[in-house]
N, C-alpha and C. Protein backbone atom coordinates (compact mmCIF):
# COMPACT_ATOMS: atom_id res chain seq x y z
N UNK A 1 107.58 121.70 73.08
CA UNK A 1 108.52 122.14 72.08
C UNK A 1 108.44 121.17 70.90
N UNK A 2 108.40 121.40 69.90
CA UNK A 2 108.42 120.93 68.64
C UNK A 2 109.39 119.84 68.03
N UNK A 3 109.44 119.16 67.79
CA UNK A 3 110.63 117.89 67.58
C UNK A 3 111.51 118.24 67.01
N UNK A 4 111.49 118.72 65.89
CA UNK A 4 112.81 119.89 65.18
C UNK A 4 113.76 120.73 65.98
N UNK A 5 113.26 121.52 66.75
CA UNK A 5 113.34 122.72 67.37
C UNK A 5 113.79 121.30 68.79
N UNK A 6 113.69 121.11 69.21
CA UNK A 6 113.84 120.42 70.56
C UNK A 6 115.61 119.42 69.93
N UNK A 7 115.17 118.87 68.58
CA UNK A 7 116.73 118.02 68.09
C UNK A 7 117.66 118.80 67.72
N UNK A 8 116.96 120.72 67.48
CA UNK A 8 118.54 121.46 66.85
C UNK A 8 119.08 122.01 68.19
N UNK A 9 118.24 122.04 69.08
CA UNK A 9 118.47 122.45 70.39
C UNK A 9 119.40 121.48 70.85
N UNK A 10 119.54 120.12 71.26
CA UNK A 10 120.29 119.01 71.68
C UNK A 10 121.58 118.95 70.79
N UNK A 11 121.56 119.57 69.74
CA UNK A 11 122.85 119.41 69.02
C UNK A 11 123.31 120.36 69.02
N UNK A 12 122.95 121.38 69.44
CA UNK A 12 123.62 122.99 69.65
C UNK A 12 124.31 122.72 70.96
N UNK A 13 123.56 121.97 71.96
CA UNK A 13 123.86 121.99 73.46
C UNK A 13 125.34 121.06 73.33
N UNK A 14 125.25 119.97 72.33
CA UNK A 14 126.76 119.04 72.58
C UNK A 14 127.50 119.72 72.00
N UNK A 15 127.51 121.27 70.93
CA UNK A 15 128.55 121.48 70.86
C UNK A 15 128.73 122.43 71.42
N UNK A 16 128.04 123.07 72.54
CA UNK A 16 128.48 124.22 72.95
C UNK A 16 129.00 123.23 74.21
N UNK A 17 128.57 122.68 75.04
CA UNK A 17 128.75 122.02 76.29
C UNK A 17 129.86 120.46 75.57
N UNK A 18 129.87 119.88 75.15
CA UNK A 18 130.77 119.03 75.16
C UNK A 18 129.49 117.38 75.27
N UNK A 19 129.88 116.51 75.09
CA UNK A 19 129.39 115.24 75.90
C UNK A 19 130.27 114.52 76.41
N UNK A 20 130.30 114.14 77.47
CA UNK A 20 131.67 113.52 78.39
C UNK A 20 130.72 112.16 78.91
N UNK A 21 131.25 111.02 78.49
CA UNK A 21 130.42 109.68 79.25
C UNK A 21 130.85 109.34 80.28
N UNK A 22 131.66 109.87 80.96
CA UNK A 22 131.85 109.73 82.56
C UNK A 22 132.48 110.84 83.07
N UNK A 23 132.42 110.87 84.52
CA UNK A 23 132.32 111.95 85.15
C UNK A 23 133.56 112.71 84.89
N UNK A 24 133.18 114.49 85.18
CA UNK A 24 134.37 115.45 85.05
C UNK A 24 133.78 116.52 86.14
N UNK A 25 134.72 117.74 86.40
CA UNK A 25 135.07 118.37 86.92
C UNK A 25 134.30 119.75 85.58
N UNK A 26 133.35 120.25 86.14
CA UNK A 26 133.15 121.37 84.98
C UNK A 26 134.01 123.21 85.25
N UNK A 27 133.98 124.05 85.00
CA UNK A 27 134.77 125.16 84.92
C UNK A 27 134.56 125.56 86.49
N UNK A 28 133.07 125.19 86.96
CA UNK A 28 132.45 125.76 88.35
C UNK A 28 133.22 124.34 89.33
N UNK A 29 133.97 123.62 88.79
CA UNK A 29 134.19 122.79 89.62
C UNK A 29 133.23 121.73 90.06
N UNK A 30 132.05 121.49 89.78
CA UNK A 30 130.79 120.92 90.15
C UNK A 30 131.09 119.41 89.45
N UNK A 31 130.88 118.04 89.70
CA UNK A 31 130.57 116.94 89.17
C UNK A 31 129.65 116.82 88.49
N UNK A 32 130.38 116.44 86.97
CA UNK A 32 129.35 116.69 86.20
C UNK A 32 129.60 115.35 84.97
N UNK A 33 128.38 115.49 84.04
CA UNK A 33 128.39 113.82 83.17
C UNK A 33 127.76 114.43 82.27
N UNK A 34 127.86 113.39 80.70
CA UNK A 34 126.67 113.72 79.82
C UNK A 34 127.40 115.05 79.17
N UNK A 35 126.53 116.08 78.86
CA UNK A 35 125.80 117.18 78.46
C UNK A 35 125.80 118.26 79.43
N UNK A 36 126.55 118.60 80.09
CA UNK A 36 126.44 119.34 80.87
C UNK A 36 125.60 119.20 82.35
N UNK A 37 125.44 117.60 82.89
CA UNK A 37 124.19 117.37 83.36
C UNK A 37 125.25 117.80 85.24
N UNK A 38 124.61 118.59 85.90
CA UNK A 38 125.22 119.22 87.11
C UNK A 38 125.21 117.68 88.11
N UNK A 39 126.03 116.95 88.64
CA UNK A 39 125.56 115.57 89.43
C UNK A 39 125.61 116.03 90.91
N UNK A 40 125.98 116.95 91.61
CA UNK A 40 126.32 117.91 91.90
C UNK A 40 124.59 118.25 93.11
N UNK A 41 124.42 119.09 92.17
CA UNK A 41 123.08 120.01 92.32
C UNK A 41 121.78 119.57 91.56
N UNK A 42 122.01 118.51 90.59
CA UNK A 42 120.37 118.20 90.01
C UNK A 42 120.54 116.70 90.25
N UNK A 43 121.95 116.13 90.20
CA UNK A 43 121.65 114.24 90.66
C UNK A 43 120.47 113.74 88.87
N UNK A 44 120.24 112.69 89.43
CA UNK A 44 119.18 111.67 88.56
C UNK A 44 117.90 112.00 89.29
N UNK A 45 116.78 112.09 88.15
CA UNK A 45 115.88 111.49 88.55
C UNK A 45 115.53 110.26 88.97
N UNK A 46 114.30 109.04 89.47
CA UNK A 46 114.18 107.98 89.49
C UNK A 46 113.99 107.49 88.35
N UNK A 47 113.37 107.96 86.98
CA UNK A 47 113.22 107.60 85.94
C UNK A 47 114.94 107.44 85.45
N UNK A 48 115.42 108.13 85.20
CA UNK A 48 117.11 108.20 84.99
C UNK A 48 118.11 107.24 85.58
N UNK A 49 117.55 106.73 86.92
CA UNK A 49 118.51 105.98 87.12
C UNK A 49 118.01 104.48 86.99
N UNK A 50 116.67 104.33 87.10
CA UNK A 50 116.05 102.97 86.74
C UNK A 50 116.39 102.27 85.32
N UNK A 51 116.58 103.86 83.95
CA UNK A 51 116.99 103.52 83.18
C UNK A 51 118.32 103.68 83.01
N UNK A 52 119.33 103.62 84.15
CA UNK A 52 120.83 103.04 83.64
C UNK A 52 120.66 101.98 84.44
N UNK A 53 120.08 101.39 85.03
CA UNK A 53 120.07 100.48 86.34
C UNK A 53 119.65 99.58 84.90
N UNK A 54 118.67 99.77 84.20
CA UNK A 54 117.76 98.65 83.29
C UNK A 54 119.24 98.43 82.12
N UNK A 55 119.92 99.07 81.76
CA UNK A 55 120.99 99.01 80.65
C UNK A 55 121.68 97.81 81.05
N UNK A 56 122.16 98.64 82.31
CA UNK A 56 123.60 97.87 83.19
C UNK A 56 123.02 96.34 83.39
N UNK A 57 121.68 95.85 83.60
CA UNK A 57 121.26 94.92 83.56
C UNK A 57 121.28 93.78 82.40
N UNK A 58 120.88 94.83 81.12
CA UNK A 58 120.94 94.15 80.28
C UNK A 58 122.49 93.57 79.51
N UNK A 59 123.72 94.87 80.13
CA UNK A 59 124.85 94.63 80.20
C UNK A 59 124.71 93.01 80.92
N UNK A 60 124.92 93.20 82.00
CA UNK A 60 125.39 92.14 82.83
C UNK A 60 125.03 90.90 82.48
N UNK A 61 123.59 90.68 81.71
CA UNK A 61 122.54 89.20 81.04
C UNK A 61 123.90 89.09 79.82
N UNK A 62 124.20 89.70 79.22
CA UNK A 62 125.09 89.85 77.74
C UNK A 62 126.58 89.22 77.96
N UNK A 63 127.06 89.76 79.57
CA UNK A 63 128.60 89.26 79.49
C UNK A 63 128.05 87.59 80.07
N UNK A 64 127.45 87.70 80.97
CA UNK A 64 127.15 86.54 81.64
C UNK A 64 127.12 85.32 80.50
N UNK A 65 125.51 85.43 79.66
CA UNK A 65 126.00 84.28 78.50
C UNK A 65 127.72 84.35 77.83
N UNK A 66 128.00 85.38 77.73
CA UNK A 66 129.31 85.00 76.42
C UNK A 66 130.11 84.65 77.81
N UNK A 67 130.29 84.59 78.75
CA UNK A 67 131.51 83.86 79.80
C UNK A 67 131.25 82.60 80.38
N UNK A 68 129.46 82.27 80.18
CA UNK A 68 129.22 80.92 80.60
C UNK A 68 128.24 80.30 80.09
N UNK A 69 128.75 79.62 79.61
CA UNK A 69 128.20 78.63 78.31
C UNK A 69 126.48 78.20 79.34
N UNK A 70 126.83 77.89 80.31
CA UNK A 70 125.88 77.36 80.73
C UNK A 70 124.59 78.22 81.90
N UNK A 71 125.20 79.46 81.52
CA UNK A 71 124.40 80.18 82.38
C UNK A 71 122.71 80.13 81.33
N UNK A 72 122.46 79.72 80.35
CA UNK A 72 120.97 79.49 79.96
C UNK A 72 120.28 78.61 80.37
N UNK A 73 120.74 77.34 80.95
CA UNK A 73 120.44 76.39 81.37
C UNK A 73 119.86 76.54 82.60
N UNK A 74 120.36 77.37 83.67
CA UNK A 74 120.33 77.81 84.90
C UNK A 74 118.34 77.79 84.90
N UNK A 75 118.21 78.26 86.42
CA UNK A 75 116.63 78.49 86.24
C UNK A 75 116.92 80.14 86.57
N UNK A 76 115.50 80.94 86.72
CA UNK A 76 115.51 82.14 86.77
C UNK A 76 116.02 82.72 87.79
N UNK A 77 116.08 82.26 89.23
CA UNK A 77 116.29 82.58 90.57
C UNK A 77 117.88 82.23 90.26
N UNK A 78 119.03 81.37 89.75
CA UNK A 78 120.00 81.64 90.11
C UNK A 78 120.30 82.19 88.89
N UNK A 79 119.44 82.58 87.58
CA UNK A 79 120.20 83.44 86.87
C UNK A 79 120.26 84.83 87.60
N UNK A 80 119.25 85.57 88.15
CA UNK A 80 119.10 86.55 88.77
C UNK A 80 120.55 86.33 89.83
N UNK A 81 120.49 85.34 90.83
CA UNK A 81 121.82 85.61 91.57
C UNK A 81 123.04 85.85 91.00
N UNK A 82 123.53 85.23 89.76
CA UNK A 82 124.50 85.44 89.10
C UNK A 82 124.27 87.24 88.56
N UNK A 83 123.60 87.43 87.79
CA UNK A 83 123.34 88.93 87.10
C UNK A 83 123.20 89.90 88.58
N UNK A 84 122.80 89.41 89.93
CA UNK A 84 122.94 90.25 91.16
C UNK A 84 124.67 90.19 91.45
N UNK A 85 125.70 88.81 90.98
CA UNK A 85 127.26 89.21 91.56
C UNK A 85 127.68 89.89 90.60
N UNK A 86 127.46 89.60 89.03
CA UNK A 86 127.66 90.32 88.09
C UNK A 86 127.67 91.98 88.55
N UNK A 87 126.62 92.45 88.71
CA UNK A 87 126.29 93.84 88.81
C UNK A 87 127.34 94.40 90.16
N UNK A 88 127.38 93.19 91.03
CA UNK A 88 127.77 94.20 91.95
C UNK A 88 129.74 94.05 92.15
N UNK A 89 129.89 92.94 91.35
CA UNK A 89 131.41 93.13 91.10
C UNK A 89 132.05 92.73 89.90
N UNK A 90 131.04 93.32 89.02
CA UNK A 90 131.94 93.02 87.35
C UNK A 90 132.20 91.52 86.82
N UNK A 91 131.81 91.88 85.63
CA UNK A 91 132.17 89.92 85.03
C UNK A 91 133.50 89.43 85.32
N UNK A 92 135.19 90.44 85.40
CA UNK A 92 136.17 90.05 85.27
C UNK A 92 135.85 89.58 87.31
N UNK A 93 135.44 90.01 88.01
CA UNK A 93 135.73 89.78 89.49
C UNK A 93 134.61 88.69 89.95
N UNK A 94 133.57 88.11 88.89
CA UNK A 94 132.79 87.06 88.89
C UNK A 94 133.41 86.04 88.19
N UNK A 95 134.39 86.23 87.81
CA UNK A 95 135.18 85.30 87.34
C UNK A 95 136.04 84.42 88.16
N UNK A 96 136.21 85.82 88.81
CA UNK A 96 137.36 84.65 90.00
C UNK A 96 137.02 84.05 90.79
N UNK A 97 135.80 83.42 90.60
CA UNK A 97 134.97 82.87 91.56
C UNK A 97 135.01 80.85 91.10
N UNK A 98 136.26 80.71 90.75
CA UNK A 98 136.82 79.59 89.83
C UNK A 98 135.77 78.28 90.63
N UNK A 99 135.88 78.19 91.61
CA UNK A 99 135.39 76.72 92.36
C UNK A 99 133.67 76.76 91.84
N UNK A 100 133.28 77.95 92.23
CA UNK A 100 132.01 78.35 92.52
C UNK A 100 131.14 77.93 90.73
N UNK A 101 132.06 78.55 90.11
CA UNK A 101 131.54 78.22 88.26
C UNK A 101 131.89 76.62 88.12
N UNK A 102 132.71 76.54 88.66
CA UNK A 102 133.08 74.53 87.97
C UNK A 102 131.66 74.31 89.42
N UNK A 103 131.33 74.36 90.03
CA UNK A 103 130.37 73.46 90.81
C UNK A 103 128.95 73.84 90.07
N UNK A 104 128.85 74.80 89.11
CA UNK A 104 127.25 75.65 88.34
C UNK A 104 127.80 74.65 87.42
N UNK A 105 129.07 74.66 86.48
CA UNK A 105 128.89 73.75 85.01
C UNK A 105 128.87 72.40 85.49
N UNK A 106 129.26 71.92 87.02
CA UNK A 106 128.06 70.43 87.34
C UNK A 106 127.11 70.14 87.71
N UNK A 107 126.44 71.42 87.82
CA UNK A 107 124.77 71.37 88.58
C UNK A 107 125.13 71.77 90.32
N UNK A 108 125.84 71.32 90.80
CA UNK A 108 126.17 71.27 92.01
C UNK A 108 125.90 72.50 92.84
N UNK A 109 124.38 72.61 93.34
CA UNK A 109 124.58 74.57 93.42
C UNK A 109 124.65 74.37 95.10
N UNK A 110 124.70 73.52 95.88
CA UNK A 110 125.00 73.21 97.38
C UNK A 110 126.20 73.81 97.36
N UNK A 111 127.43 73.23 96.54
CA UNK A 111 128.74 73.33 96.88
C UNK A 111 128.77 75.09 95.76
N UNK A 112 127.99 75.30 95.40
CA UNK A 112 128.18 76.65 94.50
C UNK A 112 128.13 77.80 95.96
N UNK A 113 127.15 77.19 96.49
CA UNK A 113 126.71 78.40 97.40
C UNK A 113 127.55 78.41 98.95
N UNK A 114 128.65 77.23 98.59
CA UNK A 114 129.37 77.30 100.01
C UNK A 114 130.39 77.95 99.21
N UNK A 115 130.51 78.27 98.43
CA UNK A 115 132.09 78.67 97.57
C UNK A 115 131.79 80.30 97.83
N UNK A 116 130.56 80.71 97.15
CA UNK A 116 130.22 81.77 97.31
C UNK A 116 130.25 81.93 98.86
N UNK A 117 129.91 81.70 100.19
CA UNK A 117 129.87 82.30 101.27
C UNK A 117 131.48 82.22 102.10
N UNK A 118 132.66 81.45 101.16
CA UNK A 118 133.59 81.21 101.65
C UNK A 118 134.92 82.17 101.17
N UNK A 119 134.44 83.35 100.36
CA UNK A 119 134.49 84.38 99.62
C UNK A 119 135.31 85.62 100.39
N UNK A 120 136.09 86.34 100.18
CA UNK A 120 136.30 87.52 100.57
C UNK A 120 135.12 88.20 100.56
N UNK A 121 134.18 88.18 99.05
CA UNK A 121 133.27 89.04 98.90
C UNK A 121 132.38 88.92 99.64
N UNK A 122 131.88 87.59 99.90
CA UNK A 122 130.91 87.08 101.43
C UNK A 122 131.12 88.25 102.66
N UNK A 123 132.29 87.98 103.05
CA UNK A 123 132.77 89.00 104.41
C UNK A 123 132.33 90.57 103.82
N UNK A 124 132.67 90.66 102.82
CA UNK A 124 132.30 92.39 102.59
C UNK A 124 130.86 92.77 102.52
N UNK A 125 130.07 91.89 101.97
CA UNK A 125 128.85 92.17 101.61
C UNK A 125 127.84 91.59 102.84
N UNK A 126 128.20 90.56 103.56
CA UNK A 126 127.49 89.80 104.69
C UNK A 126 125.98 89.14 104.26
N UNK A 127 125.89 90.14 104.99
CA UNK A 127 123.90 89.45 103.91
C UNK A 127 123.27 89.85 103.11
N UNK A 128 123.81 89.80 102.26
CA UNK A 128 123.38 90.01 100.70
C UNK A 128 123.98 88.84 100.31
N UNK A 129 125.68 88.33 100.47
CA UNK A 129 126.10 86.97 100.34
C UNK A 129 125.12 85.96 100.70
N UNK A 130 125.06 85.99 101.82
CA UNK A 130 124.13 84.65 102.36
C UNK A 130 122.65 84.77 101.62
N UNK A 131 121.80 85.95 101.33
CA UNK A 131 120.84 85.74 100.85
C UNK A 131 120.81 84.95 99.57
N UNK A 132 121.99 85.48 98.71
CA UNK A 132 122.01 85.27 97.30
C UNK A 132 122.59 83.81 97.74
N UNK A 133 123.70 83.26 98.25
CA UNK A 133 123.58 81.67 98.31
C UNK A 133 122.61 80.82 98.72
N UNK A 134 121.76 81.61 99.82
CA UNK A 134 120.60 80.64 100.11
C UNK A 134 119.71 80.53 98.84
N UNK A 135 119.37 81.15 98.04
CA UNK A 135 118.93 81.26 96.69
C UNK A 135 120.04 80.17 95.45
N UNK A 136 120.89 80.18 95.74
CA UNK A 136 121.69 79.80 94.87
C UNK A 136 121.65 78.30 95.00
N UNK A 137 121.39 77.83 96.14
CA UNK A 137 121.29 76.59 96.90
C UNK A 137 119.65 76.13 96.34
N UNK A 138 119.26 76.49 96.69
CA UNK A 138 117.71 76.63 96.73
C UNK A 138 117.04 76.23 95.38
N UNK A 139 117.60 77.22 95.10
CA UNK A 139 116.80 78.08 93.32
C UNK A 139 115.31 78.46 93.26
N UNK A 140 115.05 78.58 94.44
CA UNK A 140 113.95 79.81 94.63
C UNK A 140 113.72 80.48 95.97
């Protein structure tokens, strides 16, 4: 389809269908997002979700510096662990991780990674906790 013809098409579709950035309930009742996209009956492709997976990532690198001064300093293996608690419980709930950040802004990643396994979130997640502290400990 033709690039014209394919962009009057996409702008016909948001105003006949709506764009909703998080999920709704459509007339058929079906879970639905976007543009009319059915979540339902067509889901994501792997391309589709790698690229919200790649966003949310680049989200998570973005809050991380502006909440910790010192997360550049870090090496790559515990920036990755941080951007792995980030992702999986939000900057405001990586926050409350008060002991765990004052032992990263002293270097201290022994006592970082006992803070982290001494965690509510530890118990919920099990080993994924311990992996990411043995990493955190480590730094590779």
């Amino acid at each position: 389809m033709r690039d014209f013809m394919n962009e009057k098409l996409m702008y016909r579709l948001i105003e006949e269908e709506g764009m909703k950035l998080k999920p709704y309930r459509c007339p058929a009742g079906k879970l639905t997002i976007g543009v009319g996209r059915n979540l339902e009956d067509k889901g994501l492709s792997n391309e589709e979700a790698l690229f919200l997976l790649q966003n949310d990532i680049i989200e998570a690198v973005k809050e991380l510096k502006k909440a910790f001064l010192f997360f550049d300093s870090l090496n790559e293996t515990r920036q990755i662990v941080l951007i792995d608690m980030c992702f999986n419980l939000g900057i405001n709930g990586l926050k409350k991780f008060k002991k765990m950040i004052k032992a990263l802004e002293n270097k201290d990643f022994s006592l970082a990674s006992k803070e982290m396994l001494s965690s509510c979130w530890a118990k919920q997640v099990g080993a994924r906790a311990r992996s990411l502290a043995l990493l955190m400990e480590t730094g590779e």
